[in-house]
Protein backbone atom coordinates (compact mmCIF):
# COMPACT_ATOMS: atom_id res chain seq x y z
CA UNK A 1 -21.09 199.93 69.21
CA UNK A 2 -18.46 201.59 67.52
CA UNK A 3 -16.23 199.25 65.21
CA UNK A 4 -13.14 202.07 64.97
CA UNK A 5 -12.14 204.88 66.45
CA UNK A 6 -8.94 207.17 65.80
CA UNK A 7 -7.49 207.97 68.84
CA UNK A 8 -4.32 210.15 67.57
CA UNK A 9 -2.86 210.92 64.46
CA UNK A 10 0.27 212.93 63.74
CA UNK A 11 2.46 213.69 60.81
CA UNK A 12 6.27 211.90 61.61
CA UNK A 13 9.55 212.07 59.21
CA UNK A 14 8.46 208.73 58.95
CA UNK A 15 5.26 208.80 57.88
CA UNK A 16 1.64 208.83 59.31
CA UNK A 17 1.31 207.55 62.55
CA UNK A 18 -2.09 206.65 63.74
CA UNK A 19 -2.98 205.10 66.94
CA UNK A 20 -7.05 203.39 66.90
CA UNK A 21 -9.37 201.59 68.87
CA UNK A 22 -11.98 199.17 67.30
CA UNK A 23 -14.27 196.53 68.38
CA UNK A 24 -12.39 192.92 67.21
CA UNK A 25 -15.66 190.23 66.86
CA UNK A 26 -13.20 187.53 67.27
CA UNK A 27 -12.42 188.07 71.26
CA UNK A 28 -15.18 190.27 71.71
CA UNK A 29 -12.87 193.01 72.71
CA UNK A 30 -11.47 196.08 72.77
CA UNK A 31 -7.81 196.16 70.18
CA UNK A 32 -5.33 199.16 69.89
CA UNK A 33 -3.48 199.25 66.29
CA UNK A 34 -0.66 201.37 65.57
CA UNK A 35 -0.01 201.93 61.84
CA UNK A 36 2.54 203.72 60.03
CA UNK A 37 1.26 205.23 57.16
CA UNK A 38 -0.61 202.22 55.01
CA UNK A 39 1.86 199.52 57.35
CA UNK A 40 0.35 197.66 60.20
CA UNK A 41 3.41 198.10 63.08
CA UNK A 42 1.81 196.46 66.13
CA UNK A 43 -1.90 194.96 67.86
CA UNK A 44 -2.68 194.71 71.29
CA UNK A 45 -4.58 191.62 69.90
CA UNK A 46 -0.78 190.21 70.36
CA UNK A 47 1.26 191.05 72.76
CA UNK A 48 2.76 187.94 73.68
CA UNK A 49 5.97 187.73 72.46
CA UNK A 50 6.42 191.33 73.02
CA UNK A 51 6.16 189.95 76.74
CA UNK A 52 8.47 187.46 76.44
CA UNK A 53 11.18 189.48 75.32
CA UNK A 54 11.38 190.83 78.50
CA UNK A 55 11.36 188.22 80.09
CA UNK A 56 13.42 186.05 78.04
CA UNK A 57 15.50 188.54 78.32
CA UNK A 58 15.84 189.71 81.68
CA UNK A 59 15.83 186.09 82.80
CA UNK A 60 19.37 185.50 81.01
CA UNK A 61 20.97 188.41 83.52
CA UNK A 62 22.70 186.32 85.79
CA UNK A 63 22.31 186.90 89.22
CA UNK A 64 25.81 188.07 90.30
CA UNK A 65 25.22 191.59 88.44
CA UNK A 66 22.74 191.99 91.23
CA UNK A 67 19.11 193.11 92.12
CA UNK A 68 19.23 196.73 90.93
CA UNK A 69 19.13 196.21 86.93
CA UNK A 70 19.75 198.92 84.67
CA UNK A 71 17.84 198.80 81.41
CA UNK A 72 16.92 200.20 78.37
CA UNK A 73 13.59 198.98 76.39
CA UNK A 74 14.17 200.39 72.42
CA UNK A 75 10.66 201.02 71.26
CA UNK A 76 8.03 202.15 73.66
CA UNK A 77 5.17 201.07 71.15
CA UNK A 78 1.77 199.91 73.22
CA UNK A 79 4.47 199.67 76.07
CA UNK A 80 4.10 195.88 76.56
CA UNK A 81 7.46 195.29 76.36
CA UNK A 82 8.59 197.80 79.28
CA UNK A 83 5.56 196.63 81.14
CA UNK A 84 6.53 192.88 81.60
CA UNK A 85 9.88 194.48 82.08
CA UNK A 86 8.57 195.92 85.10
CA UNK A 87 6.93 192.84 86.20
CA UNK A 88 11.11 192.22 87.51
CA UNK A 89 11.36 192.96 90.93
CA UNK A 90 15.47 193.61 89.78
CA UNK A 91 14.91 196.34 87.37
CA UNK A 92 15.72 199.18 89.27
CA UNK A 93 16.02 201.63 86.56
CA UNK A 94 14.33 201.55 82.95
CA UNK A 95 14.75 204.21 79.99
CA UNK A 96 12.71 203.08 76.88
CA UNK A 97 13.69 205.07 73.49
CA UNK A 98 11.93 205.75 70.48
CA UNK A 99 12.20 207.98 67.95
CA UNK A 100 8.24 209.03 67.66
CA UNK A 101 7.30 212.27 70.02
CA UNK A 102 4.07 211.04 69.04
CA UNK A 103 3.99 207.74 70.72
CA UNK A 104 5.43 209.44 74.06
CA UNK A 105 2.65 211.34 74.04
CA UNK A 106 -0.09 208.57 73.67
CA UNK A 107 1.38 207.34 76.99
CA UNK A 108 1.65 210.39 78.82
CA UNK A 109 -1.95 210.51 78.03
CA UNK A 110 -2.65 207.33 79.17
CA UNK A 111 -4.08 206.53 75.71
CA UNK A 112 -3.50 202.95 76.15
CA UNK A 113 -4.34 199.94 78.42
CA UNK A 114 -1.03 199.75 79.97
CA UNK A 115 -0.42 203.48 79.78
CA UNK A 116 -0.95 204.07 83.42
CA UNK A 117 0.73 201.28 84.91
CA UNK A 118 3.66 202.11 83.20
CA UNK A 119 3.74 205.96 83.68
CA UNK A 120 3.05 205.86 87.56
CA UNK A 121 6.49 203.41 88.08
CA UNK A 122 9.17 205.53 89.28
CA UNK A 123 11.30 203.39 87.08
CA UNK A 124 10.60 204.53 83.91
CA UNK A 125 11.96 207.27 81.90
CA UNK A 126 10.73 207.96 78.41
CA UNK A 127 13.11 208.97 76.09
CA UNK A 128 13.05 210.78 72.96
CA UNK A 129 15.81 209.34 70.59
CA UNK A 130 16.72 207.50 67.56
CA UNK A 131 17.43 204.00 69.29
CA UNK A 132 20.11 203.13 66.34
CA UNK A 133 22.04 206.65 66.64
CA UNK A 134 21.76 206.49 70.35
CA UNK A 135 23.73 202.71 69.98
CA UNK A 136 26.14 204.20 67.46
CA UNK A 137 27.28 206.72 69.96
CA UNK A 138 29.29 207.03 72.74
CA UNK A 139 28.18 204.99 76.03
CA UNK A 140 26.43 207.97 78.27
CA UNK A 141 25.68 210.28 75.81
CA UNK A 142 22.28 211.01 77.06
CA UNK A 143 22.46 212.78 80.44
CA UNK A 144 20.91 211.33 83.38
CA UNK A 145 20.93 207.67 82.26
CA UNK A 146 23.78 204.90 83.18
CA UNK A 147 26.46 204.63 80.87
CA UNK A 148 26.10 201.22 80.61
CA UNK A 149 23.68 198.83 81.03
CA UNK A 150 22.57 195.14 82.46
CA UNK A 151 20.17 194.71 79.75
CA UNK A 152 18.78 196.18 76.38
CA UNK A 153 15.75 194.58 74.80
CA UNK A 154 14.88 195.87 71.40
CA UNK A 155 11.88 195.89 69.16
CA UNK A 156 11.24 198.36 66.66
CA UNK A 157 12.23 196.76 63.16
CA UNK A 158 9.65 193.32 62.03
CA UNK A 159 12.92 191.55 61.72
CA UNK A 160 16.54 192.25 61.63
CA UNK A 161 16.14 191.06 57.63
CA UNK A 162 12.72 193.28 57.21
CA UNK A 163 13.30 196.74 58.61
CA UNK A 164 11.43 199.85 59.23
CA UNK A 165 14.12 202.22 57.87
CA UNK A 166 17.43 201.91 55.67
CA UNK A 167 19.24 203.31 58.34
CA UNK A 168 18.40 201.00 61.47
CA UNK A 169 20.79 198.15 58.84
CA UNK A 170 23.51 198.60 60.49
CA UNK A 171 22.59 197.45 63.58
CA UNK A 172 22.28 193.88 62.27
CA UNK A 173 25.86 193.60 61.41
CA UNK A 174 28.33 192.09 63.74
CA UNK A 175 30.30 195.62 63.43
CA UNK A 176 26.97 197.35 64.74
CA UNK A 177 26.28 195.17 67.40
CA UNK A 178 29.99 195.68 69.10
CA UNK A 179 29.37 199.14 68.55
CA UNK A 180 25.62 198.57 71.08
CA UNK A 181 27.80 195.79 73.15
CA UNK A 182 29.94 199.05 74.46
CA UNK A 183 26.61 199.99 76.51
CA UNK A 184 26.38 196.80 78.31
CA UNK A 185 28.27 195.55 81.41
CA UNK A 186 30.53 192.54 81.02
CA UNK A 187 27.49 189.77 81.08
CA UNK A 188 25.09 192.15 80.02
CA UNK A 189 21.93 190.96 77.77
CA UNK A 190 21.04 192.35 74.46
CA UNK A 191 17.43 191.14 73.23
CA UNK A 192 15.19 191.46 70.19
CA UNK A 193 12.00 190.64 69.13
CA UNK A 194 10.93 189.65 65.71
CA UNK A 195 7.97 188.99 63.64
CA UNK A 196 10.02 185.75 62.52
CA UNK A 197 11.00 182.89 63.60
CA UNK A 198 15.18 182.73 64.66
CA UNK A 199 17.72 182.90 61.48
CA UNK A 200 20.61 180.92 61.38
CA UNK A 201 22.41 183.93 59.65
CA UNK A 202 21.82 185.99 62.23
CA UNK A 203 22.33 184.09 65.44
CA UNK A 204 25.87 183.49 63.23
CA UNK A 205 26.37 186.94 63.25
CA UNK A 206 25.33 187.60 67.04
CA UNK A 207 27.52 184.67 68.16
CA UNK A 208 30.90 187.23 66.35
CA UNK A 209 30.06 189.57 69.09
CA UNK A 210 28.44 187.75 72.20
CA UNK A 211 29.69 184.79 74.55
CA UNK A 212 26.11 182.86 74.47
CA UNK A 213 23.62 183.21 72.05
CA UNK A 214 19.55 181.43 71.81
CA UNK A 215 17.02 182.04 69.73
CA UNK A 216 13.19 181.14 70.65
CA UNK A 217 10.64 180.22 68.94
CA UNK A 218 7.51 181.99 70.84
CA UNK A 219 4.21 180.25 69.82
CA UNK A 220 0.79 182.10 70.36
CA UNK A 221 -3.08 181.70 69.70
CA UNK A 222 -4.44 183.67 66.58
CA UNK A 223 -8.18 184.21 67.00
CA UNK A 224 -8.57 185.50 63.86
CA UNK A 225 -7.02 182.73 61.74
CA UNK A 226 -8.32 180.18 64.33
CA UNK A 227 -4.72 178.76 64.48
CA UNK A 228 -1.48 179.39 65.94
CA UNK A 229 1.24 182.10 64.84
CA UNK A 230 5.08 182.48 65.90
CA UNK A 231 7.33 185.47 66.50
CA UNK A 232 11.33 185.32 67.48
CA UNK A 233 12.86 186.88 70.11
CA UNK A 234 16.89 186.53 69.84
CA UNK A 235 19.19 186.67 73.25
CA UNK A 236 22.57 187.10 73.31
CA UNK A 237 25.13 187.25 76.98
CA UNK A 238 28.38 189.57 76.87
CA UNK A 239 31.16 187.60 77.99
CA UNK A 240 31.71 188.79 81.62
C-alpha cells in the first residue's frame, strides 16, 4: 500500500497548496492533508470540532427567525464544516467562501470524502472570494446571495491571535466584527473555530459587538499522541 499520494497541487498568491492522501497506521485509514506551502492547515484525521462549529453554531439561532436559514460557511477546506451544516434540516440556503480557486476545484471533483455529499445539496453555493473583504463590504455585494444572513460560521485563520495572513487582523477587532455584524439579521449567529482553546481577550472583544457571547472548549481523541487534544469554537448572538 501506498503511504502518500498527491492528489492536487497548485501555485496560490498564498503559497503552495497541496491536497494528499496517505495511509495513517494509527486508525488504519485513509487521511486527507491540506498544506500550505511547508504549513499543515487541516486533517481529516480531525474533523471534530470543525463539526461542532456548525452545530454549535446553528444551534444558538433561535427558533423565531424560522426554518429556512440563510448561511454562509467562510472556508470550504475538506468541507466538514458546511457538511454538518447541512446535517440542519433549517438551512435552507448555504454559500461557503474561500479565497483558493484551487480548493473549489478539489470539490467539484469530488476529491474528497465529503465532496459528493456536499456538491449534490441544492443548498450549497461555492463561492470564490476573500471571506475578510467580502465582510468589509457592503451587505449584498455578491449577486445572487441574501444580503443578510441568520448565521456565519468561520474557519480559515488557526486562531483569531495566530492568523493565516496580515490582512484577515482586522477581523478580530471589535471595529471589524460590527463591520461582519451588518450581514446578519437582528439575532443572527456569528461562529469561529480555533485551534485554541477560548481567550478571555477575545470573548471581551466579541461581547463590544454582540448581545450573548460563549466560548467552548471542544475535546477530541488524538490517535497519534494516544491522548486527548482541544480546539475552540467562539459563538456570539446579535441582539434582536
Amino acid at each position: 500500500m501506498h503511504r502518500f499520494e498527491e492528489l492536487a497541487f497548485e501555485q496560490t498568491p498564498m503559497g503552495e497548496v497541496s491536497l494528499r492522501r496517505r495511509h495513517e497506521p494509527a486508525v488504519d485509514a485513509e487521511v486527507y492533508e491540506v498544506k500550505l506551502g511547508d504549513e499543515f492547515l487541516m486533517s481529516s484525521l480531525f474533523t471534530v470540532a470543525e463539526e461542532e462549529l456548525a452545530r454549535l453554531g446553528l444551534a444558538a439561532v433561535d427558533a423565531s427567525l424560522g426554518d429556512e436559514l440563510d448561511i454562509v460557511v467562510g472556508g470550504l477546506g475538506l468541507g466538514y464544516t458546511a457538511v454538518a451544516a447541512l446535517e440542519d434540516d433549517r438551512v435552507g440556503s448555504m454559500a461557503v467562501i474561500d479565497a483558493l480557486p484551487a480548493v473549489i476545484h478539489w470539490h467539484n471533483r469530488q476529491l474528497l470524502p465529503v465532496s459528493e455529499r456536499l456538491m449534490s445539496d441544492t443548498c450549497t453555493r461555492l463561492v470564490h472570494a476573500d471571506f475578510f473583504a467580502v465582510v468589509r463590504g457592503e451587505p449584498g455585494s455578491i449577486v445572487g446571495l441574501p444580503e443578510r444572513f441568520h448565521a456565519i460560521l468561520l474557519d480559515v485563520d488557526h486562531s483569531p491571535r495566530h492568523r493565516l495572513d496580515p490582512s484577515h487582523a482586522d477581523l478580530y477587532t471589535a471595529e471589524g466584527l460590527r463591520r461582519l455584524a451588518r450581514h446578519l439579521l437582528p439575532g443572527g449567529v456569528f461562529a469561529l473555530w480555533s485551534d485554541d482553546e477560548p481567550e478571555a481577550w477575545f470573548l471581551d472583544v466579541l461581547r463590544a459587538v454582540f448581545e450573548r457571547v460563549e466560548g467552548h472548549t471542544v475535546a477530541f481523541p488524538n490517535p497519534i499522541t494516544g491522548g486527548e487534544s482541544t480546539n475552540g469554537v467562539y459563538v456570539a448572538v446579535l441582539a434582536g
